[in-house]
Protein backbone atom coordinates (compact mmCIF):
# COMPACT_ATOMS: atom_id res chain seq x y z
CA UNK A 1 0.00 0.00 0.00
CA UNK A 2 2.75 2.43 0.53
CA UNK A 3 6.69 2.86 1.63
CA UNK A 4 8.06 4.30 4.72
CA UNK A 5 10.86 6.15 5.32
CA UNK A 6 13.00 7.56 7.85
CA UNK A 7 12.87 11.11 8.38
CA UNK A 8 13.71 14.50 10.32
CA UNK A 9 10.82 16.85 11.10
CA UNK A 10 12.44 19.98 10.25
CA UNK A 11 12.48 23.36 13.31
CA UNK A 12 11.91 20.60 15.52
CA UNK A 13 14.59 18.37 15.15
CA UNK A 14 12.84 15.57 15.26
CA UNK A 15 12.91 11.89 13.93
CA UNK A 16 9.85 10.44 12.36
CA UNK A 17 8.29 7.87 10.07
CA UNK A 18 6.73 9.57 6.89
CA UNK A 19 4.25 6.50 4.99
CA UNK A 20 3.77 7.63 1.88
CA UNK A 21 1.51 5.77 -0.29
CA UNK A 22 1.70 4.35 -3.71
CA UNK A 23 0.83 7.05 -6.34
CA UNK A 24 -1.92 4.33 -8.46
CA UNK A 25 -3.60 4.24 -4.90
CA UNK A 26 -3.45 8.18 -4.28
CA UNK A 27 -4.88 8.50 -8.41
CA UNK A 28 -8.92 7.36 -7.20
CA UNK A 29 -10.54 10.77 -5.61
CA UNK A 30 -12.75 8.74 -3.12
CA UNK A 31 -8.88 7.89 -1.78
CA UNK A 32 -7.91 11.53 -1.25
CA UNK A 33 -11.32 12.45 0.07
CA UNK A 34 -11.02 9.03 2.62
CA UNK A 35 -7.39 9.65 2.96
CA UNK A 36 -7.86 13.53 4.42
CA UNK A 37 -10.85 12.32 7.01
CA UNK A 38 -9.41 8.91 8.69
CA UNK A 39 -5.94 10.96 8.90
CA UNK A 40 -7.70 13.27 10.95
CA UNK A 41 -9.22 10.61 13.26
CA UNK A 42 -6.02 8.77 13.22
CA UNK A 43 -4.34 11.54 14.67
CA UNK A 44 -6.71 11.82 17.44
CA UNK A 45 -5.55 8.14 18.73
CA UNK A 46 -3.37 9.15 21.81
CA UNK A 47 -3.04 5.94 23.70
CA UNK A 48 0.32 4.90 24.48
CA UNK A 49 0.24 1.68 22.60
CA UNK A 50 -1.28 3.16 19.38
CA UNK A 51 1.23 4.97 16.84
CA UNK A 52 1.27 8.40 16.64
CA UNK A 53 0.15 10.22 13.30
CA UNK A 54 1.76 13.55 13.75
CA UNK A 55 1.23 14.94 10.27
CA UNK A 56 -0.13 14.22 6.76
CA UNK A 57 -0.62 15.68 3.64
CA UNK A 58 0.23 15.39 0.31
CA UNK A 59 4.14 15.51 -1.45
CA UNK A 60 4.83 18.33 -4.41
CA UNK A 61 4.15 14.99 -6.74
CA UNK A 62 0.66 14.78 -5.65
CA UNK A 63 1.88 11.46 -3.44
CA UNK A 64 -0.08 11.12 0.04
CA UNK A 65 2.00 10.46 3.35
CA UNK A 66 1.45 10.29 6.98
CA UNK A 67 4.02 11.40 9.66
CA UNK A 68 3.94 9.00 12.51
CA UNK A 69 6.26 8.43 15.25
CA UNK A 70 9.23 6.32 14.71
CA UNK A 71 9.74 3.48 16.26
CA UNK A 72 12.59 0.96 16.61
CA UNK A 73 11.97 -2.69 17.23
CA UNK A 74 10.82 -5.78 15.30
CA UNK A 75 7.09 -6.43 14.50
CA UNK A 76 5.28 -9.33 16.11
CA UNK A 77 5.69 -11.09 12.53
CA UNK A 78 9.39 -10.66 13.19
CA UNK A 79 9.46 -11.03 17.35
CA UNK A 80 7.03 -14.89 16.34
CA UNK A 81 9.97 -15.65 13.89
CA UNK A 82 12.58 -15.40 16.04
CA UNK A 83 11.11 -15.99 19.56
CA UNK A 84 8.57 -18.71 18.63
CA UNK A 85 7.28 -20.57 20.96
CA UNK A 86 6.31 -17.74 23.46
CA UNK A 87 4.97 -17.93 27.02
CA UNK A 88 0.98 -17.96 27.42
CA UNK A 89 1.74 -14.93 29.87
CA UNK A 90 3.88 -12.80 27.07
CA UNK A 91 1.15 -13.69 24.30
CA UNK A 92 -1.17 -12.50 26.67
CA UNK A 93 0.38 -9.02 27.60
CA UNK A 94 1.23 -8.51 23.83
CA UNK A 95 -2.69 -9.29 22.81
CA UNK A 96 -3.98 -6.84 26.42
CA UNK A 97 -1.68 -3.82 24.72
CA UNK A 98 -3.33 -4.20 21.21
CA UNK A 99 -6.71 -4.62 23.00
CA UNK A 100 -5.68 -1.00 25.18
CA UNK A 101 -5.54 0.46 21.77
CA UNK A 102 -8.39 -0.79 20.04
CA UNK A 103 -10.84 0.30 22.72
CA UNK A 104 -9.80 3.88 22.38
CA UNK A 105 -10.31 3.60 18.33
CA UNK A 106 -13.25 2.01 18.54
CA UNK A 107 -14.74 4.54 20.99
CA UNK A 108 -13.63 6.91 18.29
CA UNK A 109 -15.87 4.94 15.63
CA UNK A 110 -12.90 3.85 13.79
CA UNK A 111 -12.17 -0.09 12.70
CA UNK A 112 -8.48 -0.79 12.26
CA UNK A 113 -9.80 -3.35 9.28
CA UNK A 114 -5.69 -4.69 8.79
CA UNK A 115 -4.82 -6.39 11.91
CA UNK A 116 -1.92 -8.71 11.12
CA UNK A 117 1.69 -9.22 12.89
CA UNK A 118 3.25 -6.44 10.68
CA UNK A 119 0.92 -3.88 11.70
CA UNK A 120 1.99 -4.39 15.46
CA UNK A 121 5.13 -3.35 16.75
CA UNK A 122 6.94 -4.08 19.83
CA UNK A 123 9.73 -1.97 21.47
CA UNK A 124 10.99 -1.38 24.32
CA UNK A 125 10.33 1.17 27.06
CA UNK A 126 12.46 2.80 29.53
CA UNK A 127 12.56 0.44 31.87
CA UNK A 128 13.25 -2.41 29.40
CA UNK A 129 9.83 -3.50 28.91
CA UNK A 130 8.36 -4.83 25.87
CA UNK A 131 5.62 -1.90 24.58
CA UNK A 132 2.81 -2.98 21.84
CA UNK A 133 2.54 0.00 19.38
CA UNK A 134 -0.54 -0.59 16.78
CA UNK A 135 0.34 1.37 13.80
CA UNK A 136 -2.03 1.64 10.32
CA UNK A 137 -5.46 2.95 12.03
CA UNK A 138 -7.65 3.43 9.10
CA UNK A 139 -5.66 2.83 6.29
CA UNK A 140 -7.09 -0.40 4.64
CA UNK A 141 -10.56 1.74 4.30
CA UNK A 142 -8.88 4.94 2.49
CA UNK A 143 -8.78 1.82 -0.62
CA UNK A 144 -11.96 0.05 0.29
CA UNK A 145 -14.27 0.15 -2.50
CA UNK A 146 -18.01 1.05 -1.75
CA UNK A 147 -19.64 -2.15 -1.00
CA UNK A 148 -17.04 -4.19 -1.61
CA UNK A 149 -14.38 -6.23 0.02
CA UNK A 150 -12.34 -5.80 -3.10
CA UNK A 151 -10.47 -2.30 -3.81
CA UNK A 152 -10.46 -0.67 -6.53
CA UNK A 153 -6.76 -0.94 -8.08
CA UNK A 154 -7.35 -4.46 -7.55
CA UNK A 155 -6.28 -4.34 -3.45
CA UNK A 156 -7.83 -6.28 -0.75
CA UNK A 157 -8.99 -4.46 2.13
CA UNK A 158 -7.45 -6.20 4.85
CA UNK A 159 -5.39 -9.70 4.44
CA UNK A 160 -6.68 -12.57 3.40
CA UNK A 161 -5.24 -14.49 6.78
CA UNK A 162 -6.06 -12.23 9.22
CA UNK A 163 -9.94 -11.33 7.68
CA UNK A 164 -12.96 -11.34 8.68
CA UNK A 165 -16.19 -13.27 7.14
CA UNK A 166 -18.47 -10.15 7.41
CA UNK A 167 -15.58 -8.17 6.18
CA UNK A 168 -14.76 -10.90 3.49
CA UNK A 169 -18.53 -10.47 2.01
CA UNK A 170 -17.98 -6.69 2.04
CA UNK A 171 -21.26 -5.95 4.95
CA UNK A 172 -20.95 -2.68 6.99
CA UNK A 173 -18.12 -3.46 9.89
CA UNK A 174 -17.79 -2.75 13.50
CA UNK A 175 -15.12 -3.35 16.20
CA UNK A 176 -16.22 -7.31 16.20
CA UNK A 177 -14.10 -7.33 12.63
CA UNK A 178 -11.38 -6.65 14.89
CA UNK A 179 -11.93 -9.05 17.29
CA UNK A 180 -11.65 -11.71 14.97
CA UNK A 181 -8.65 -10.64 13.28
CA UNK A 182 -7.10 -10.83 16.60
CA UNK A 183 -8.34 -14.03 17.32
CA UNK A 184 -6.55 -15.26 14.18
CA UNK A 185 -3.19 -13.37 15.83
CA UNK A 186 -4.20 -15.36 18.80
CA UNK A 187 -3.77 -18.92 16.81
CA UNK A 188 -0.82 -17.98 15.13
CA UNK A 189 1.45 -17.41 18.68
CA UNK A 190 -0.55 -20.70 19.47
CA UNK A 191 -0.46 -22.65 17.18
CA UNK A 192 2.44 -21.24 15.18
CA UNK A 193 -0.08 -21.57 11.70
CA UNK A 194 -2.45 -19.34 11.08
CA UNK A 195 -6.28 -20.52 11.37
CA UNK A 196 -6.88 -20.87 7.41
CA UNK A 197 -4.62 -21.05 4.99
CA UNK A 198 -5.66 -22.24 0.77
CA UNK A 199 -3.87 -21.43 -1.99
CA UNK A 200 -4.32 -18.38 -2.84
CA UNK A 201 -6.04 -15.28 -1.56
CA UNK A 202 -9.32 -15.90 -2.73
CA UNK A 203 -8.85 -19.89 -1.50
CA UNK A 204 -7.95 -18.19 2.00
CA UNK A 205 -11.07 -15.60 2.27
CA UNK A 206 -13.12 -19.13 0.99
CA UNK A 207 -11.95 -20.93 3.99
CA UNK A 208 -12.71 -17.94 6.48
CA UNK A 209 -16.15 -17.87 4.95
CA UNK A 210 -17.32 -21.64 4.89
CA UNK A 211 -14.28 -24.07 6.50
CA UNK A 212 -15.07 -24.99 10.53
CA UNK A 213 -12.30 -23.79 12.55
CA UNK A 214 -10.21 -26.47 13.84
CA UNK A 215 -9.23 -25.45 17.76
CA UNK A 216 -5.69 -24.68 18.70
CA UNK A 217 -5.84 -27.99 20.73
CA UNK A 218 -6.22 -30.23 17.70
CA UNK A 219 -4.21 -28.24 15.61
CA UNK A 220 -0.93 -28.46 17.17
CA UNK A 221 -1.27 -31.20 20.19
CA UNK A 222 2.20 -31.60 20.82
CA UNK A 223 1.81 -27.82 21.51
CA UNK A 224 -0.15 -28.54 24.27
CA UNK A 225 -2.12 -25.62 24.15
CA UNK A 226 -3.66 -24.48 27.63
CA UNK A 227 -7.22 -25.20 27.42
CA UNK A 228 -8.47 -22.08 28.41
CA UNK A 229 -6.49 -19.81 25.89
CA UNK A 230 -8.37 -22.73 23.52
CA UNK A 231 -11.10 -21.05 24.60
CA UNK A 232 -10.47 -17.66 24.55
CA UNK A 233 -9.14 -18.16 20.93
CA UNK A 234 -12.17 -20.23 19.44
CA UNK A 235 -14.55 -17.54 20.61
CA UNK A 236 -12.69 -14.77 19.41
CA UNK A 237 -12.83 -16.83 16.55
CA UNK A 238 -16.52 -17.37 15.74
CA UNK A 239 -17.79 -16.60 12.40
CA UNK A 240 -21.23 -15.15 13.75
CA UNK A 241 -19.94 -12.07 14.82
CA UNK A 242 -22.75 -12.37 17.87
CA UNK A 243 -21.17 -15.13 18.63
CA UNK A 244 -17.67 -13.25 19.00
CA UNK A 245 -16.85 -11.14 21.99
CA UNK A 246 -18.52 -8.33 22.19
CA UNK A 247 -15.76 -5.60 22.25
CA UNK A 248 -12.32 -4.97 23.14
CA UNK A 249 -13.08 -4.85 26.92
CA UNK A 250 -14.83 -8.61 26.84
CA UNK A 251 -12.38 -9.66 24.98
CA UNK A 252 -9.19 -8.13 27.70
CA UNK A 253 -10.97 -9.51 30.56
CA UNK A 254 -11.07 -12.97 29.00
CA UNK A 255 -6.82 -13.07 28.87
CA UNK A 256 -6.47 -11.80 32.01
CA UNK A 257 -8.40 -14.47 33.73
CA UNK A 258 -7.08 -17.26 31.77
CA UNK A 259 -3.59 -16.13 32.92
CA UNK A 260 -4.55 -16.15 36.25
CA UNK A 261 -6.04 -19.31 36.36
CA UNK A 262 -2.69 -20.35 34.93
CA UNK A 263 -0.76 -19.02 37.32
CA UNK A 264 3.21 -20.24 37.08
CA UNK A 265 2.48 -22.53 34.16
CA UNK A 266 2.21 -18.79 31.98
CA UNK A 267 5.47 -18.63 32.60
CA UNK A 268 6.28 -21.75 30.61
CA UNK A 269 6.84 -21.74 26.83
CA UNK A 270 3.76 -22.89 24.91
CA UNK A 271 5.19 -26.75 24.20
CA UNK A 272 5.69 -27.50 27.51
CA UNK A 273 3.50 -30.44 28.57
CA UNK A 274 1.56 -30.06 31.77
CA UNK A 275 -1.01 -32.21 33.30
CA UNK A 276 -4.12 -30.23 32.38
CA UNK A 277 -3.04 -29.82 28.64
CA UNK A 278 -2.19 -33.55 28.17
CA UNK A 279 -4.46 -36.12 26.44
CA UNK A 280 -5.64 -38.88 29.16
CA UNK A 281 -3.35 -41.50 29.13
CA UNK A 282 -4.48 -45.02 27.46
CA UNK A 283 -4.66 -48.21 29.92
CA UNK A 284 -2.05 -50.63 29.01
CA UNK A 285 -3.65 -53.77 26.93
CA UNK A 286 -1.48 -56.03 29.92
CA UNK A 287 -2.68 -54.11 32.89
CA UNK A 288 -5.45 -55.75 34.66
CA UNK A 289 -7.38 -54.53 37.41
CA UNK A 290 -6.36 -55.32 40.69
CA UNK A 291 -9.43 -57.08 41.83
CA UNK A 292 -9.00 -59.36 38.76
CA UNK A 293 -4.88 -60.09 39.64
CA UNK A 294 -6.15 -61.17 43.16
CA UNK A 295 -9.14 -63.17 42.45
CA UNK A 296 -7.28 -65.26 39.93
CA UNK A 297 -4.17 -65.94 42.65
CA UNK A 298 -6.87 -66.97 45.32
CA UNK A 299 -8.44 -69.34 42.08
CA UNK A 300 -5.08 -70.92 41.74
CA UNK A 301 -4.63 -71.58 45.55
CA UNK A 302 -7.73 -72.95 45.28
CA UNK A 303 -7.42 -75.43 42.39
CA UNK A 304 -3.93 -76.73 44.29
CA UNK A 305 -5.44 -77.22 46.89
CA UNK A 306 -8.43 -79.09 45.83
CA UNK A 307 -5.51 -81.25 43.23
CA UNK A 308 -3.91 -82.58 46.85
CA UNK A 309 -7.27 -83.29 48.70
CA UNK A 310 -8.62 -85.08 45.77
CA UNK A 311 -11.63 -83.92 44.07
CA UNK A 312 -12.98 -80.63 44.67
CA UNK A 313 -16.07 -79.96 46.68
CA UNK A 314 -18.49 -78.17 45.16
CA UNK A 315 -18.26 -74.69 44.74
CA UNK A 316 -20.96 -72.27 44.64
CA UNK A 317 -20.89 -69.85 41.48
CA UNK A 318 -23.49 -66.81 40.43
CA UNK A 319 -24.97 -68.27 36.98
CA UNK A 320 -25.96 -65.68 34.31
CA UNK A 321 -29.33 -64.24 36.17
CA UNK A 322 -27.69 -63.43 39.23
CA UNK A 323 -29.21 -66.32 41.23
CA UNK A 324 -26.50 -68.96 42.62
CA UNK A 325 -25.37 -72.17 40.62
CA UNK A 326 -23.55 -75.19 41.54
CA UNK A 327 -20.56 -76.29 39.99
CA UNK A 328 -19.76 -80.23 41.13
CA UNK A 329 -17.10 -82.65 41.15
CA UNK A 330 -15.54 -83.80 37.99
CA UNK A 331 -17.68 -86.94 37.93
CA UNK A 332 -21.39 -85.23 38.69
CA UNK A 333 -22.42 -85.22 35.35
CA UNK A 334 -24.94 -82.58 34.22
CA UNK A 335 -26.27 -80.50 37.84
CA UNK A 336 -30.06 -78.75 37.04
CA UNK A 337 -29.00 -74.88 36.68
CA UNK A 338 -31.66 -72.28 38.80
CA UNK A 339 -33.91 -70.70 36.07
CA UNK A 340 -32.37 -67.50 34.36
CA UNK A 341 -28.61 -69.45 34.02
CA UNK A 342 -26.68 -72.45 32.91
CA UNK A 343 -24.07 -73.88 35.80
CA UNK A 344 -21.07 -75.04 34.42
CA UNK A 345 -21.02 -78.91 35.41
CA UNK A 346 -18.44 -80.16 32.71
CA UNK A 347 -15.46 -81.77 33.64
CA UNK A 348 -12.19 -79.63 34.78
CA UNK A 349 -8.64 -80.78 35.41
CA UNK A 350 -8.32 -80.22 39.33
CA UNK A 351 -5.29 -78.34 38.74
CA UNK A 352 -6.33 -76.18 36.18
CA UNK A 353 -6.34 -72.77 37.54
CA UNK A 354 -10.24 -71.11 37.46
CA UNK A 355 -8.58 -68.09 36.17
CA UNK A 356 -6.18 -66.78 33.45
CA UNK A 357 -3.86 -64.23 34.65
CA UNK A 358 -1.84 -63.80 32.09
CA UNK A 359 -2.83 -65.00 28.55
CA UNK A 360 -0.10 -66.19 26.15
CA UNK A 361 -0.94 -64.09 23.96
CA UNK A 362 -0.45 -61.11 25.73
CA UNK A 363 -4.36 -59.97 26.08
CA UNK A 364 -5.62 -59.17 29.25
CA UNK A 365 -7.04 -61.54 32.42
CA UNK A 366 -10.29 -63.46 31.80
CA UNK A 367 -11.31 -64.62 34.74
CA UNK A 368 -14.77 -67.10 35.39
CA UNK A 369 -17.99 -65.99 36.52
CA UNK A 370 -17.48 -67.89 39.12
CA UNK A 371 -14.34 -65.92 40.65
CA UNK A 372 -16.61 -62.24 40.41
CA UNK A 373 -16.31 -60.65 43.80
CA UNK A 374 -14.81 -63.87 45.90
CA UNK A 375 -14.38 -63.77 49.33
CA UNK A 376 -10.80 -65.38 50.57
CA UNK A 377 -11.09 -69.31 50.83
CA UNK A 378 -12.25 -70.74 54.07
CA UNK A 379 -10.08 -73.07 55.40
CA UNK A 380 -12.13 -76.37 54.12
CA UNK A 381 -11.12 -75.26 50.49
CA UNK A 382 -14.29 -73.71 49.86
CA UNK A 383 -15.12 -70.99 48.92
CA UNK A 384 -18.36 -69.07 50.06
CA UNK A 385 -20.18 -66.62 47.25
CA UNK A 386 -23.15 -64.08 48.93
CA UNK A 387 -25.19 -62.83 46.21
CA UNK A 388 -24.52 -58.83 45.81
């Protein structure tokens, strides 16, 4: 849309950025008209994490420029690139500063419309701490066609990544435009993607228009995204802009409770695993319960047992319906089962355990029927089954 350059403010001796926009972009009169009205709003934006506009105008060519304040540090495009992964509690004081200066614009009626990692800069203050500066108030709509997403001169107002639906289908915006284009700043520190990304531009706006967003979470899971900036993100996301927070404010109170409720962890670099961010862990095929590991030692004692005495007594299992069965002696033959069951009367080798702890095949314990919820054995070799 324009280059900047490095300048000196003449009389006052004093260093500034001059924007000066590309001359095919200044040729449209809507432009100038647009360009002379948000420069004047722009330059009513005071807070200390907005850019300055000190000045604008037009060159002797007929070129337009702005006069903002200089600044020297990367842009979160540049800080992400070098820095990536940050801390949920840095993410979140970068995002609170860009949300300080959105409120004041949008109390001010204007829409920032561009909200992207080059249009947010972060330096340092006096004391060595990182300051957000939001710079480009107002200047994707001085090339916004009427009615239409698409500029004249072929432009897009706003980019493709970082846009709105509502903005995307060229409707009437509000501050909720915003909101989402932060959310989509919000996935990229993340995630380390951006939310939707096709092929092209138009492939992009598509996907922002019609593709489900898929949650930081399940993005990126080795990330192991805190579940609550999942949150914050996905509703900042929403495509129903009622849906969406409601305004710069909402939005600001949402980060600063999630990184209290963090507490220390926002201290830790997104991609470090903690307990609440992990997926539950998966049971072991081999590990069996420990009721199981204990009723099938006290079946083995059992069968021993009954191998030295000589054949078992009967024992007393629950058939199928709950009521009890009894299972005889090798040589009983067929035993009438209670109605609602079958007892198992066929023969078994005394020492053949009533239980399989350990499968060869490596697949878990199946124990009998029989074993479910067994007292110890009383000291006949019998053991006693209550109904539960």
């Amino acid at each position: 849309m324009g280059v900047v350059y490095a300048a000196n403010q003449e009389g006052l001796d004093h260093e500034v950025a001059v924007k000066v926009l590309h001359e095919h972009v200044a040729a449209d009169p809507k432009v100038k008209r647009r360009f002379h009205r948000e420069a004047r709003m722009t330059s009513r934006l005071s807070h200390p994490n907005t850019v300055r506009v000190f000045d604008f105008g037009r060159t002797e060519e007929g070129r337009l420029y702005l006069a903002m304040e200089l600044l020297d540090g990367p842009d979160l495009l540049e800080l992400l690139q070098e820095d990536d992964p940050l801390t949920p509690r840095r993410i979140g004081t970068i995002l609170i500063q860009v949300l300080n200066a959105l409120e004041e614009a949008h109390d001010e009626g204007i829409v920032h419309r561009d909200l992207k990692p080059e249009n947010v800069m972060v330096v340092e203050d006096h004391q060595g701490r990182e300051r957000v500066k939001v710079c480009d108030f107002g200047i994707a709509k001085l090339v916004e066609a009427e009615g239409s997403a698409i500029t004249i001169t072929g432009f897009v107002c706003g980019t493709p990544e970082y846009m709105a639906p509502e903005q995307a289908r060229g409707e009437a915006l509000d501050p909720r435009a915003d909101i989402y284009a932060l959310g989509c700043l919000l996935y990229r520190m993340l995630t380390g993607v951006v939310p939707f990304q096709g092929k092209s531009a138009l492939a992009t706006i598509t996907e922002h228009l019609t593709q489900p967003l898929v949650p930081p979470r399940e993005r990126t899971p080795e990330r192991h995204v805190p579940r609550i900036l999942d949150e914050v993100c996905q509703e900042a996301l929403a495509k129903d802009p009622e849906r969406r927070f409601q305004g710069a404010a909402e939005m600001r109170g949402a980060l600063e409770t999630a990184l209290e409720a963090l507490g220390e962890r926002a201290d830790d670099p997104i991609g470090t695993p903690h307990p609440e961010s992990m997926p539950p862990a998966r049971q072991p095929r081999w590990l069996v319960p420990a009721g199981l590991v204990v009723g099938a030692a006290l079946a083995g004692t059992l069968a021993l047992r009954c191998g030295e005495a000589g054949p078992p007594e009967p024992v007393a299992g629950r058939a199928d319906g709950g009521a009890l069965a009894v299972v005889g002696p090798p040589d009983a033959g067929e035993v009438d089962a209670p109605e609602g069951g079958q007892a198992d009367a066929g023969p078994r080798d005394a020492a053949e355990p009533l239980a399989d702890a350990g499968g060869h095949d490596g697949g878990t314990a199946s124990p009998s029927p029989e074993l479910e919820g067994s007292p110890p054995a009383t000291p006949d070799g019998v053991a006693a089954m209550a109904s539960s």
